[in-house]
PDB file of N, CA and C in Angstrom:
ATOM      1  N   UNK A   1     122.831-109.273 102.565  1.00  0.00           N
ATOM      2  CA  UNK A   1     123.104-109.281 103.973  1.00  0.00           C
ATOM      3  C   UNK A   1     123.571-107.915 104.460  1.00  0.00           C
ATOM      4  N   UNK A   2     124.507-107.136 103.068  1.00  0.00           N
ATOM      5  CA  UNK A   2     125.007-106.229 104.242  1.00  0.00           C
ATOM      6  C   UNK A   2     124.052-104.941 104.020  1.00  0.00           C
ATOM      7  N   UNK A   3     123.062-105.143 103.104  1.00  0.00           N
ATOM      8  CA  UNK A   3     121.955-104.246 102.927  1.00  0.00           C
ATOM      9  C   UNK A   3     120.959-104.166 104.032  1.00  0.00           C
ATOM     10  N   UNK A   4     120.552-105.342 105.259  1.00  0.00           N
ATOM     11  CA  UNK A   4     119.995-105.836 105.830  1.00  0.00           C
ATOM     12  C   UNK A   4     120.663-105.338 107.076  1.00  0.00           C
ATOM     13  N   UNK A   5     121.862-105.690 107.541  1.00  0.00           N
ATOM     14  CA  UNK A   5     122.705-105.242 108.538  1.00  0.00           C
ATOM     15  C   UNK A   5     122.403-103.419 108.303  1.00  0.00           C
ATOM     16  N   UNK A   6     123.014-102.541 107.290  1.00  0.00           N
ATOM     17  CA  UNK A   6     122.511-101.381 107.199  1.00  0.00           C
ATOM     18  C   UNK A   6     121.284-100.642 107.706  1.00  0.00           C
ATOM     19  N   UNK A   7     120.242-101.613 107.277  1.00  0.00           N
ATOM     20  CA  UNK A   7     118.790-100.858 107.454  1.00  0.00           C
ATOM     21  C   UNK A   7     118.789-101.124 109.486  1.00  0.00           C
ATOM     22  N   UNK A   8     119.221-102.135 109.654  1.00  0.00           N
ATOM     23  CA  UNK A   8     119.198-102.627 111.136  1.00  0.00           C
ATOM     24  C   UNK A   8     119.690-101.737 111.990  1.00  0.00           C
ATOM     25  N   UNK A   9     121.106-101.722 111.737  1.00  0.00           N
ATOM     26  CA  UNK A   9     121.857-100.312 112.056  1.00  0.00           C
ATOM     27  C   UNK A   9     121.333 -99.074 112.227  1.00  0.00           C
ATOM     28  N   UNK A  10     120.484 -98.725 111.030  1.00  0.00           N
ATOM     29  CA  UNK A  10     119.991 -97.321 111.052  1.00  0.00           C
ATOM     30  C   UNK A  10     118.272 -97.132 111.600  1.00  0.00           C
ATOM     31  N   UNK A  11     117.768 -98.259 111.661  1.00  0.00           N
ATOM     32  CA  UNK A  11     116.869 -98.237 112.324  1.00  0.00           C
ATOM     33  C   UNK A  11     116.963 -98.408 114.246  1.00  0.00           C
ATOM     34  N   UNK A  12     118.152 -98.655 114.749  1.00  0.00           N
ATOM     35  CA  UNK A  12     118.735 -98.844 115.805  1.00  0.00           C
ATOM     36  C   UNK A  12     119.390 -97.306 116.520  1.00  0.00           C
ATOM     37  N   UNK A  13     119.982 -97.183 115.225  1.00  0.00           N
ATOM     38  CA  UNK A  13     120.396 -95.515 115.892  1.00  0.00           C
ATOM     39  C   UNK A  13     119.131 -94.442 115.376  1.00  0.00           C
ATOM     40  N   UNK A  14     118.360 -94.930 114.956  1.00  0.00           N
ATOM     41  CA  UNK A  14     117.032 -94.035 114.946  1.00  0.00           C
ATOM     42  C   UNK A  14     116.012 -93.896 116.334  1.00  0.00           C
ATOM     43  N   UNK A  15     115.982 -95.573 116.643  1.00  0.00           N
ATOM     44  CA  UNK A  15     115.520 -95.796 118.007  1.00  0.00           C
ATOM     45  C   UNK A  15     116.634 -95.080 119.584  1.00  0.00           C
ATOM     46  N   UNK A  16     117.754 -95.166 118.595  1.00  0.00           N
ATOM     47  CA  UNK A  16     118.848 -94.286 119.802  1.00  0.00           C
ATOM     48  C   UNK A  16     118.413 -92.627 120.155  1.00  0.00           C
ATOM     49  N   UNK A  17     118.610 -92.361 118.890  1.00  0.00           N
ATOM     50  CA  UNK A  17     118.683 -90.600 118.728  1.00  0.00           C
ATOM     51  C   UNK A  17     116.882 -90.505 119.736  1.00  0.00           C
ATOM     52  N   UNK A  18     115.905 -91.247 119.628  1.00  0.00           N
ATOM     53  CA  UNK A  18     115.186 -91.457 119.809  1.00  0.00           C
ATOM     54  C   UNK A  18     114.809 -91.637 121.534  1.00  0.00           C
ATOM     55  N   UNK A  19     114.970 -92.299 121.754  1.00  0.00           N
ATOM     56  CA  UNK A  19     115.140 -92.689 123.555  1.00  0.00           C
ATOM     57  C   UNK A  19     115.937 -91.409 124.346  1.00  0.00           C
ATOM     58  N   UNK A  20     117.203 -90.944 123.537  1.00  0.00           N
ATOM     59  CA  UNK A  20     118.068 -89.539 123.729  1.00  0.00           C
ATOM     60  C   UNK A  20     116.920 -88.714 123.872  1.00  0.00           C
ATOM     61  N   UNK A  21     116.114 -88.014 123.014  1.00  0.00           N
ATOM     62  CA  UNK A  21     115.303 -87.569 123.189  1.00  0.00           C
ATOM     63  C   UNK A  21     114.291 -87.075 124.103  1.00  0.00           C
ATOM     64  N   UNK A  22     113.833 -88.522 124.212  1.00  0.00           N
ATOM     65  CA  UNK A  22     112.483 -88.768 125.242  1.00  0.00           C
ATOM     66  C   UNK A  22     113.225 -88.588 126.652  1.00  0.00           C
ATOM     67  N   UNK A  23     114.148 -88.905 127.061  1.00  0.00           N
ATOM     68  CA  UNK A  23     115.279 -88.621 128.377  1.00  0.00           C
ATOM     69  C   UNK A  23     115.275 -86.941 128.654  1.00  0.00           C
ATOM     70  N   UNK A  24     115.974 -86.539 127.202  1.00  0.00           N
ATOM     71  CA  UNK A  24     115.851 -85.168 127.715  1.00  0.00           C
ATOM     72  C   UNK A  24     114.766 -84.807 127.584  1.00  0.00           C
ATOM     73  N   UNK A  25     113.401 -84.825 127.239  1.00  0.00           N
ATOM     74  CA  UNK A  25     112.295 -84.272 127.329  1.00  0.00           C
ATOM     75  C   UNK A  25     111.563 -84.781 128.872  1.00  0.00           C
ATOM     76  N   UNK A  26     112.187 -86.046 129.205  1.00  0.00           N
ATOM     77  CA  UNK A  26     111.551 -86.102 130.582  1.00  0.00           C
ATOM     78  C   UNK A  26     112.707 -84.920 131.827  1.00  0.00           C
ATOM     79  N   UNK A  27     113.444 -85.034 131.663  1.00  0.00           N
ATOM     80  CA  UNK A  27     114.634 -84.516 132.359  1.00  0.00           C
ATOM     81  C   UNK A  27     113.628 -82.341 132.239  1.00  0.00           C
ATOM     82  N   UNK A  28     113.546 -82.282 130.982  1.00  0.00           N
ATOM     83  CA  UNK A  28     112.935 -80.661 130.939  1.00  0.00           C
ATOM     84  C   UNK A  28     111.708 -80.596 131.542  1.00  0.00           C
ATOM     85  N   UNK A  29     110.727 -82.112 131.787  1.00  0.00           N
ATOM     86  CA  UNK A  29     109.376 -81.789 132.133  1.00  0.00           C
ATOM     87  C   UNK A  29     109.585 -82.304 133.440  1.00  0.00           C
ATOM     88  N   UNK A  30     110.550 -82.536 134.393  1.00  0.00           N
ATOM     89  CA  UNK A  30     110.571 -82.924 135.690  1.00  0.00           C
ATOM     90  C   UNK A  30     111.122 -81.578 136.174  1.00  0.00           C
ATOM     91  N   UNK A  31     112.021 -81.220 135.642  1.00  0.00           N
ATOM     92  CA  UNK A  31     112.650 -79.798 135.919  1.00  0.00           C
ATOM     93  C   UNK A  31     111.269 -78.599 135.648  1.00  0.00           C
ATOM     94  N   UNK A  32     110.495 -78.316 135.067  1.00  0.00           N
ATOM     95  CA  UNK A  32     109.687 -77.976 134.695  1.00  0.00           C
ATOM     96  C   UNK A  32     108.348 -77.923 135.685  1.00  0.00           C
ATOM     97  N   UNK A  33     108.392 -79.438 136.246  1.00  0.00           N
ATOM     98  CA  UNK A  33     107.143 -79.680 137.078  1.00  0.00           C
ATOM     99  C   UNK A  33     107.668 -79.274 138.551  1.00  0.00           C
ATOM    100  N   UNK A  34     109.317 -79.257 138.904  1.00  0.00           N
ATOM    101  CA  UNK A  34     109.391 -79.154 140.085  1.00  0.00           C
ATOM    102  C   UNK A  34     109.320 -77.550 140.662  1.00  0.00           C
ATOM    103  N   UNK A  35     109.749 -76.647 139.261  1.00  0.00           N
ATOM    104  CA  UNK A  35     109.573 -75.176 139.293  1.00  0.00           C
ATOM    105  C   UNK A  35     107.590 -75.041 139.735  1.00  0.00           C
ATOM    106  N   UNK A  36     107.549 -75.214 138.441  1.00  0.00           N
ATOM    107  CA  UNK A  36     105.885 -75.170 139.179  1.00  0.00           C
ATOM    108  C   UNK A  36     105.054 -75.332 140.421  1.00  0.00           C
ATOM    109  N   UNK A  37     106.082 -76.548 141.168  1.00  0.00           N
ATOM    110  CA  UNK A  37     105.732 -76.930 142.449  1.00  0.00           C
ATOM    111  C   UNK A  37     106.106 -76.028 143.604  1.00  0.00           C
ATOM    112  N   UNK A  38     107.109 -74.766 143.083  1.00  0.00           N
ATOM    113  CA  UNK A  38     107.629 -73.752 143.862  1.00  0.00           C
ATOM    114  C   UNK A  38     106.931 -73.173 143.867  1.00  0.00           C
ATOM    115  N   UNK A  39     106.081 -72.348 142.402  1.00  0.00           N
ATOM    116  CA  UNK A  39     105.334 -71.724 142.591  1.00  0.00           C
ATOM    117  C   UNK A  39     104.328 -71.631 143.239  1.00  0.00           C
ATOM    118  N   UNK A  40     103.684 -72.747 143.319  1.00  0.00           N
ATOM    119  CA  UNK A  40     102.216 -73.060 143.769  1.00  0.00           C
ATOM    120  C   UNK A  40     102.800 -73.142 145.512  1.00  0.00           C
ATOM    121  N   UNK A  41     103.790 -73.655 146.039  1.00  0.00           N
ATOM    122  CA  UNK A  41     104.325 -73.003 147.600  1.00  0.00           C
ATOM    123  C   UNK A  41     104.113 -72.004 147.390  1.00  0.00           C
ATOM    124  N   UNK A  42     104.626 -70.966 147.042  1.00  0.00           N
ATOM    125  CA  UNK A  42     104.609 -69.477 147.249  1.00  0.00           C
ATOM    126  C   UNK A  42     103.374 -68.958 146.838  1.00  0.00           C
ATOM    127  N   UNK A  43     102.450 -69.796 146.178  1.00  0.00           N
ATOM    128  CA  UNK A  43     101.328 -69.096 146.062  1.00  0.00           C
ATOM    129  C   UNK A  43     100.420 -69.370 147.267  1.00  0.00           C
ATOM    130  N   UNK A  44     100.606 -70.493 147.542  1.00  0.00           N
ATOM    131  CA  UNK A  44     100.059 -70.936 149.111  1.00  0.00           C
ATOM    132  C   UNK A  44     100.437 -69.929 150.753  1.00  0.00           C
ATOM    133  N   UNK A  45     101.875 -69.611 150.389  1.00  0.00           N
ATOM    134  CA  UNK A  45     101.884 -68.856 151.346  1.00  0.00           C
ATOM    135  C   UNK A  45     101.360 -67.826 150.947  1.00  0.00           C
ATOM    136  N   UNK A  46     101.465 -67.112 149.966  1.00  0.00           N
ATOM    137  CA  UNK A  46     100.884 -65.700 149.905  1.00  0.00           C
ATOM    138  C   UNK A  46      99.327 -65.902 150.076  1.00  0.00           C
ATOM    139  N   UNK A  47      98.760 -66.731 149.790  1.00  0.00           N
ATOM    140  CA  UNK A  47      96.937 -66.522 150.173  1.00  0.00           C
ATOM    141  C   UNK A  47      96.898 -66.948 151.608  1.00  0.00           C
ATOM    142  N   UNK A  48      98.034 -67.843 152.122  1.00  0.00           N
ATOM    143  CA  UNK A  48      97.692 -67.787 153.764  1.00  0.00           C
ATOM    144  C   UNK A  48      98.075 -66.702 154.478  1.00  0.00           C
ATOM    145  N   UNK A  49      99.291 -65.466 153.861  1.00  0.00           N
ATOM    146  CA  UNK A  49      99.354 -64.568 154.311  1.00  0.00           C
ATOM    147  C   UNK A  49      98.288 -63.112 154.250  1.00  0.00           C
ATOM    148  N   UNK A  50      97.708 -63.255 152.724  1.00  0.00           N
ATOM    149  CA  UNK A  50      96.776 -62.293 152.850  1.00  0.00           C
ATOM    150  C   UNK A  50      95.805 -62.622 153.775  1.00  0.00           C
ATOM    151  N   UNK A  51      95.236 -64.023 154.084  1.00  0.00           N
ATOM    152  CA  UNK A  51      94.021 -64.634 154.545  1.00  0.00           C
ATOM    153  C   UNK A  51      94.122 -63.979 156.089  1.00  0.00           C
ATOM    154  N   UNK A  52      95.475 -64.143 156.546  1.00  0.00           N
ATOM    155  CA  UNK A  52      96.031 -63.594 158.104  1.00  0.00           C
ATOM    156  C   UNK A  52      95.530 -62.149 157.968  1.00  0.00           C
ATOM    157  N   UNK A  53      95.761 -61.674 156.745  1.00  0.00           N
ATOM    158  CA  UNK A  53      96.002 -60.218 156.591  1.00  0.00           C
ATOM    159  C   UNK A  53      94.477 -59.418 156.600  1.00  0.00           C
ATOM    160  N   UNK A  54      93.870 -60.414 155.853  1.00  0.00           N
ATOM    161  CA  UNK A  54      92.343 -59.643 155.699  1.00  0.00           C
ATOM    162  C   UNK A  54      91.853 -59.593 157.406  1.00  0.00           C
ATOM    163  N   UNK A  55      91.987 -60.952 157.693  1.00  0.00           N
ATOM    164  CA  UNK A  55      91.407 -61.009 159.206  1.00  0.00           C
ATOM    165  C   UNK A  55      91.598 -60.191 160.299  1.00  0.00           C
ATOM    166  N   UNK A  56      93.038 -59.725 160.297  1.00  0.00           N
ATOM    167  CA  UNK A  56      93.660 -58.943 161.279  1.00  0.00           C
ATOM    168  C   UNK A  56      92.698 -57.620 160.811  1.00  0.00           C
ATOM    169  N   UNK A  57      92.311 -56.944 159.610  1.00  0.00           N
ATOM    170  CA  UNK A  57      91.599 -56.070 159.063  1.00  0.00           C
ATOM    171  C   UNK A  57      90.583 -55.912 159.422  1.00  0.00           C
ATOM    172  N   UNK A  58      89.615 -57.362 159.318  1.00  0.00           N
ATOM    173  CA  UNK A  58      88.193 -57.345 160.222  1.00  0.00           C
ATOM    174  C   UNK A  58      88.233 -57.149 161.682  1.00  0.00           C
ATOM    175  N   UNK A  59      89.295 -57.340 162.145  1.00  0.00           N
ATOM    176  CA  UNK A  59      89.208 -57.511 163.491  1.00  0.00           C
ATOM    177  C   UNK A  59      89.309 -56.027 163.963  1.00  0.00           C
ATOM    178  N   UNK A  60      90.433 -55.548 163.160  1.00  0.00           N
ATOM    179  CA  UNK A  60      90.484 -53.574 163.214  1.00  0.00           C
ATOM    180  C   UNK A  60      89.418 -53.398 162.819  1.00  0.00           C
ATOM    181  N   UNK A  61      88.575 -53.168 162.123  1.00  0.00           N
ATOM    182  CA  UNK A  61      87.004 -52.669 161.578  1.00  0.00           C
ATOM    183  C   UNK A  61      86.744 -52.874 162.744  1.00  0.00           C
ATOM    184  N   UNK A  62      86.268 -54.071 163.077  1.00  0.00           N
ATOM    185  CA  UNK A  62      85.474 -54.440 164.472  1.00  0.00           C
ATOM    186  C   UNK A  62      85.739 -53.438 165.879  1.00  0.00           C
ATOM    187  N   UNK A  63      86.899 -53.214 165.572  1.00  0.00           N
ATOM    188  CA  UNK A  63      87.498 -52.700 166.928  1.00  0.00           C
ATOM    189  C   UNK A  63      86.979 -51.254 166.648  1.00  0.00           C
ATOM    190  N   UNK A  64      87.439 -50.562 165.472  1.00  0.00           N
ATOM    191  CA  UNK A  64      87.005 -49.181 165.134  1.00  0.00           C
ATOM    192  C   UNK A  64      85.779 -49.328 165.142  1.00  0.00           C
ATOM    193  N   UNK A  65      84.477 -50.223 164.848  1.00  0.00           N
ATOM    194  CA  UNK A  65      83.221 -49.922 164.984  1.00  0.00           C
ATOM    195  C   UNK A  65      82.619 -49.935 166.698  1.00  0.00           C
ATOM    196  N   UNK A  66      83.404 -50.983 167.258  1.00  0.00           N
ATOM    197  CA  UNK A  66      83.228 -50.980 168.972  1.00  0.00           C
ATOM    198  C   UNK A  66      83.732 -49.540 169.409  1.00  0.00           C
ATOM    199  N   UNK A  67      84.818 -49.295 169.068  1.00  0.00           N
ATOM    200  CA  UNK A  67      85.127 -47.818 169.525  1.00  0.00           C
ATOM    201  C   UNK A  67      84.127 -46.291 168.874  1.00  0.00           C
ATOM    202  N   UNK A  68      83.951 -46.687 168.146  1.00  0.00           N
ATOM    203  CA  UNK A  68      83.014 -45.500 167.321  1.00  0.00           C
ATOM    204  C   UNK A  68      81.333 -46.026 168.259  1.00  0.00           C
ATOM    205  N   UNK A  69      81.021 -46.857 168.618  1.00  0.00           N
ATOM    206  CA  UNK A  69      79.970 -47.239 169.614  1.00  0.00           C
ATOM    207  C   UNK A  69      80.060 -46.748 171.112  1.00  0.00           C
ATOM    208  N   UNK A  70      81.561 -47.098 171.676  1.00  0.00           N
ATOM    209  CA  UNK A  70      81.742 -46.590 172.682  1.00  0.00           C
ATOM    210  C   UNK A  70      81.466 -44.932 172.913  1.00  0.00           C
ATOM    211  N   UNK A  71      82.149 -43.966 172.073  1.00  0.00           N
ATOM    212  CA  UNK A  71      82.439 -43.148 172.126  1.00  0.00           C
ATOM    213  C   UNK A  71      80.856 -42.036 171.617  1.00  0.00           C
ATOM    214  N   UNK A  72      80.089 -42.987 170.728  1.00  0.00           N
ATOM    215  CA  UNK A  72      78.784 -42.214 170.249  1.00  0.00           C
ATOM    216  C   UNK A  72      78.935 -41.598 169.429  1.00  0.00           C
ATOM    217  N   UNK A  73      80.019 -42.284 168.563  1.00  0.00           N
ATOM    218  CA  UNK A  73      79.712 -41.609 167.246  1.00  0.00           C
ATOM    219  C   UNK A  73      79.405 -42.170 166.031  1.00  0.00           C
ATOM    220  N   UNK A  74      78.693 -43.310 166.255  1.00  0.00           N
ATOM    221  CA  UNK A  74      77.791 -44.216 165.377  1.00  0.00           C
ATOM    222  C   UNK A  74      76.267 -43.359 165.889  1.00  0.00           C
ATOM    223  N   UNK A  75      75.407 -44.258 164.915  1.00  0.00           N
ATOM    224  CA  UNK A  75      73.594 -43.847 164.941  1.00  0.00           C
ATOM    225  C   UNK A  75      73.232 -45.330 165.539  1.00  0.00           C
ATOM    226  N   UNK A  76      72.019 -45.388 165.758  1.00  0.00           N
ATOM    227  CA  UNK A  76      71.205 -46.653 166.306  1.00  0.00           C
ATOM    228  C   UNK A  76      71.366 -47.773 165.571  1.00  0.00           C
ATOM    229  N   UNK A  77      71.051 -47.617 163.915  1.00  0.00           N
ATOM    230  CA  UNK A  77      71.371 -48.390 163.240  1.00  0.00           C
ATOM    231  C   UNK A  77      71.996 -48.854 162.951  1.00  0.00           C
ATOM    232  N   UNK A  78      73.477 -48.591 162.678  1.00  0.00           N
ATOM    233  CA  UNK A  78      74.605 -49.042 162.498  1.00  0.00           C
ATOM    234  C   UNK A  78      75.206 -49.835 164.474  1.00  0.00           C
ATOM    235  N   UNK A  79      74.882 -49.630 165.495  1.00  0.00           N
ATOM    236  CA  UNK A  79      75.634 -50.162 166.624  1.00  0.00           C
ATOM    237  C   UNK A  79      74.086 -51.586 166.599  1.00  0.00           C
ATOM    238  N   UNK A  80      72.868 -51.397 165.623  1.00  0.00           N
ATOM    239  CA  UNK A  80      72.201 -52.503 165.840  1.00  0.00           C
ATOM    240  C   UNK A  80      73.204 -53.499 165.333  1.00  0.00           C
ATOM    241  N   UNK A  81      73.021 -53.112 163.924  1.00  0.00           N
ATOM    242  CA  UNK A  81      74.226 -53.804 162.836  1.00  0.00           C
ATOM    243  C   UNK A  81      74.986 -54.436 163.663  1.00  0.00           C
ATOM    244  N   UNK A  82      76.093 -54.011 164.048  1.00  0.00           N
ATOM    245  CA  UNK A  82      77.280 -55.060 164.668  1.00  0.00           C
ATOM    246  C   UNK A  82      76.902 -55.990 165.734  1.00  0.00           C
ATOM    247  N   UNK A  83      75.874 -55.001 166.785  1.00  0.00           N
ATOM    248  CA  UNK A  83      75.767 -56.441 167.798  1.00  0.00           C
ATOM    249  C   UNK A  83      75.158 -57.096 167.145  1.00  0.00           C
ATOM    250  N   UNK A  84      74.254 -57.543 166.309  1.00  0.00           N
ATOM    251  CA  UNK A  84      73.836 -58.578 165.787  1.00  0.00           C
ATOM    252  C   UNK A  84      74.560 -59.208 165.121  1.00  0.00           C
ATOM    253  N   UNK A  85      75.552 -58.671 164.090  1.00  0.00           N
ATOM    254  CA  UNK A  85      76.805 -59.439 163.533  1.00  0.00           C
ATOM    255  C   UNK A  85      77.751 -59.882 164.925  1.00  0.00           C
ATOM    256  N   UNK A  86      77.705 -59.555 166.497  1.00  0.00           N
ATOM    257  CA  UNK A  86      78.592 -60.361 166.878  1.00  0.00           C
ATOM    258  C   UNK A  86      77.593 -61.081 167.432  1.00  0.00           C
ATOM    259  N   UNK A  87      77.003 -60.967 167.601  1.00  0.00           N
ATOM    260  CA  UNK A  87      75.670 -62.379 168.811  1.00  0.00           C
ATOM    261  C   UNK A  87      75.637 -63.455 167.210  1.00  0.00           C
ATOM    262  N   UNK A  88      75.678 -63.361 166.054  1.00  0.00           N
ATOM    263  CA  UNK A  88      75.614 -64.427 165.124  1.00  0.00           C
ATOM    264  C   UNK A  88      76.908 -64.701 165.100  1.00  0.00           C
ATOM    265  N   UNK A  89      78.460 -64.406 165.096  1.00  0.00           N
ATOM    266  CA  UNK A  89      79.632 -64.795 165.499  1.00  0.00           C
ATOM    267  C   UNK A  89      79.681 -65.826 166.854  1.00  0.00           C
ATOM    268  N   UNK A  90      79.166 -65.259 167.899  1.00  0.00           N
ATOM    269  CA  UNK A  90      78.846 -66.419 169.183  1.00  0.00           C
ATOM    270  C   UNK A  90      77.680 -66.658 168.962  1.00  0.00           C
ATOM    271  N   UNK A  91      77.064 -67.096 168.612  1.00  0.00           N
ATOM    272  CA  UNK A  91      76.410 -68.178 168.218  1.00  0.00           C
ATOM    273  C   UNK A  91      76.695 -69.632 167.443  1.00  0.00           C
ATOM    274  N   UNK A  92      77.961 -69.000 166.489  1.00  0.00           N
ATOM    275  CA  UNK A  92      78.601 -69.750 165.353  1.00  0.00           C
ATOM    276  C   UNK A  92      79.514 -70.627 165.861  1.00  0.00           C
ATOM    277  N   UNK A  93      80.292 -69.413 167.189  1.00  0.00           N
ATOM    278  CA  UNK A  93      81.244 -70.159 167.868  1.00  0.00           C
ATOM    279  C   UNK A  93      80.799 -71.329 168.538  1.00  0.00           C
ATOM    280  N   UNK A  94      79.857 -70.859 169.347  1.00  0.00           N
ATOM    281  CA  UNK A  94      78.904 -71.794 170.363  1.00  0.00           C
ATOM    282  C   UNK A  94      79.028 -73.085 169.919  1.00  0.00           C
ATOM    283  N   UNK A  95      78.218 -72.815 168.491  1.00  0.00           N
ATOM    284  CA  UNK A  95      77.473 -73.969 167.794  1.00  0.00           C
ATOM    285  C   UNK A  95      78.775 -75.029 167.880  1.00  0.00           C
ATOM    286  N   UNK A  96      79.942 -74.216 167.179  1.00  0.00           N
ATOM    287  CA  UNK A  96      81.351 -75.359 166.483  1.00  0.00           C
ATOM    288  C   UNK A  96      81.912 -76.104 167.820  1.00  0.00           C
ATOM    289  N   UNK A  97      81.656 -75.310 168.684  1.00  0.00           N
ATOM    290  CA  UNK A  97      82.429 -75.945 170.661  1.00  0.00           C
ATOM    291  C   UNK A  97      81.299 -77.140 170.374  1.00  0.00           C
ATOM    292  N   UNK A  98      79.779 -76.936 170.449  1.00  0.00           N
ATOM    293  CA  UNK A  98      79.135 -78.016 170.741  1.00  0.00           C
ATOM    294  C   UNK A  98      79.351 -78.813 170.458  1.00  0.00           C
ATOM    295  N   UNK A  99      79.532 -78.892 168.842  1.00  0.00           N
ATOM    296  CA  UNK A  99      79.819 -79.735 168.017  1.00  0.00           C
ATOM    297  C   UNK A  99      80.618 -80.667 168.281  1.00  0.00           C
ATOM    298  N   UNK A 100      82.008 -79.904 168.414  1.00  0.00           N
ATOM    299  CA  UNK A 100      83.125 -80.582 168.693  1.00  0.00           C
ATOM    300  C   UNK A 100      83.494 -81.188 170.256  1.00  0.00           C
ATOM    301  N   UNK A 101      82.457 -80.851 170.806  1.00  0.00           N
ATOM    302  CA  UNK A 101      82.315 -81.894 172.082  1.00  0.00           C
ATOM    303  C   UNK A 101      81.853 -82.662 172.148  1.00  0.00           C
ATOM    304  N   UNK A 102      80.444 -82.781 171.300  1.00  0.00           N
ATOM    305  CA  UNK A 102      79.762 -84.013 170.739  1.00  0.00           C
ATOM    306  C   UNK A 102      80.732 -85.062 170.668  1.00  0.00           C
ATOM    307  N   UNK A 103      81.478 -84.811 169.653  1.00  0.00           N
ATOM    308  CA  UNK A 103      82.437 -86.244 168.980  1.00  0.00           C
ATOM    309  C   UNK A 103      83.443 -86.836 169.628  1.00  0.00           C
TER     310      UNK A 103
END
């Protein structure tokens, strides 16, 4: 019996030390997952900030190529270039208004 009680015992605080364990391993992988979840915020803002950032960029290009048009100091080819890149911009726009009046 008390060989029986023994093994019980120690198979009990095996299942203890055990569950201890798995607690703190959930406790390190919740702590763990919620860091990660910071990161991936801050990685979100930083690609919505570059995304702001590139755009504001195209929009300067744009402006420096309208001004380098104004002024005549582009060639034929290059002031074809852009108005056609903006008549396919309104066009694009056009299209998305239609669209979205449709529905």
């Amino acid at each position: 019996m008390d060989m029986e009680r023994r093994d019980i015992n120690s198979v009990i605080e095996g299942i203890e030390v055990s569950v201890k364990k798995l607690v703190a391993d959930k406790h390190n992988l919740q702590h763990n997952l919620k860091k990660k979840d910071e990161e991936i915020e801050s990685l979100k803002t930083q690609i919505k900030d570059l995304t702001l950032e590139i755009d504001r960029l195209k929009r300067d290009k744009q402006i420096n190529n309208l001004t380098n048009i104004i002024t005549n100091n582009s060639n034929d080819f290059d002031t074809k270039v852009l108005i056609n890149d903006l008549l396919k911009k309104i066009n694009r726009s056009i299209s998305i208004i239609s669209k979205d009046d449709g529905q």
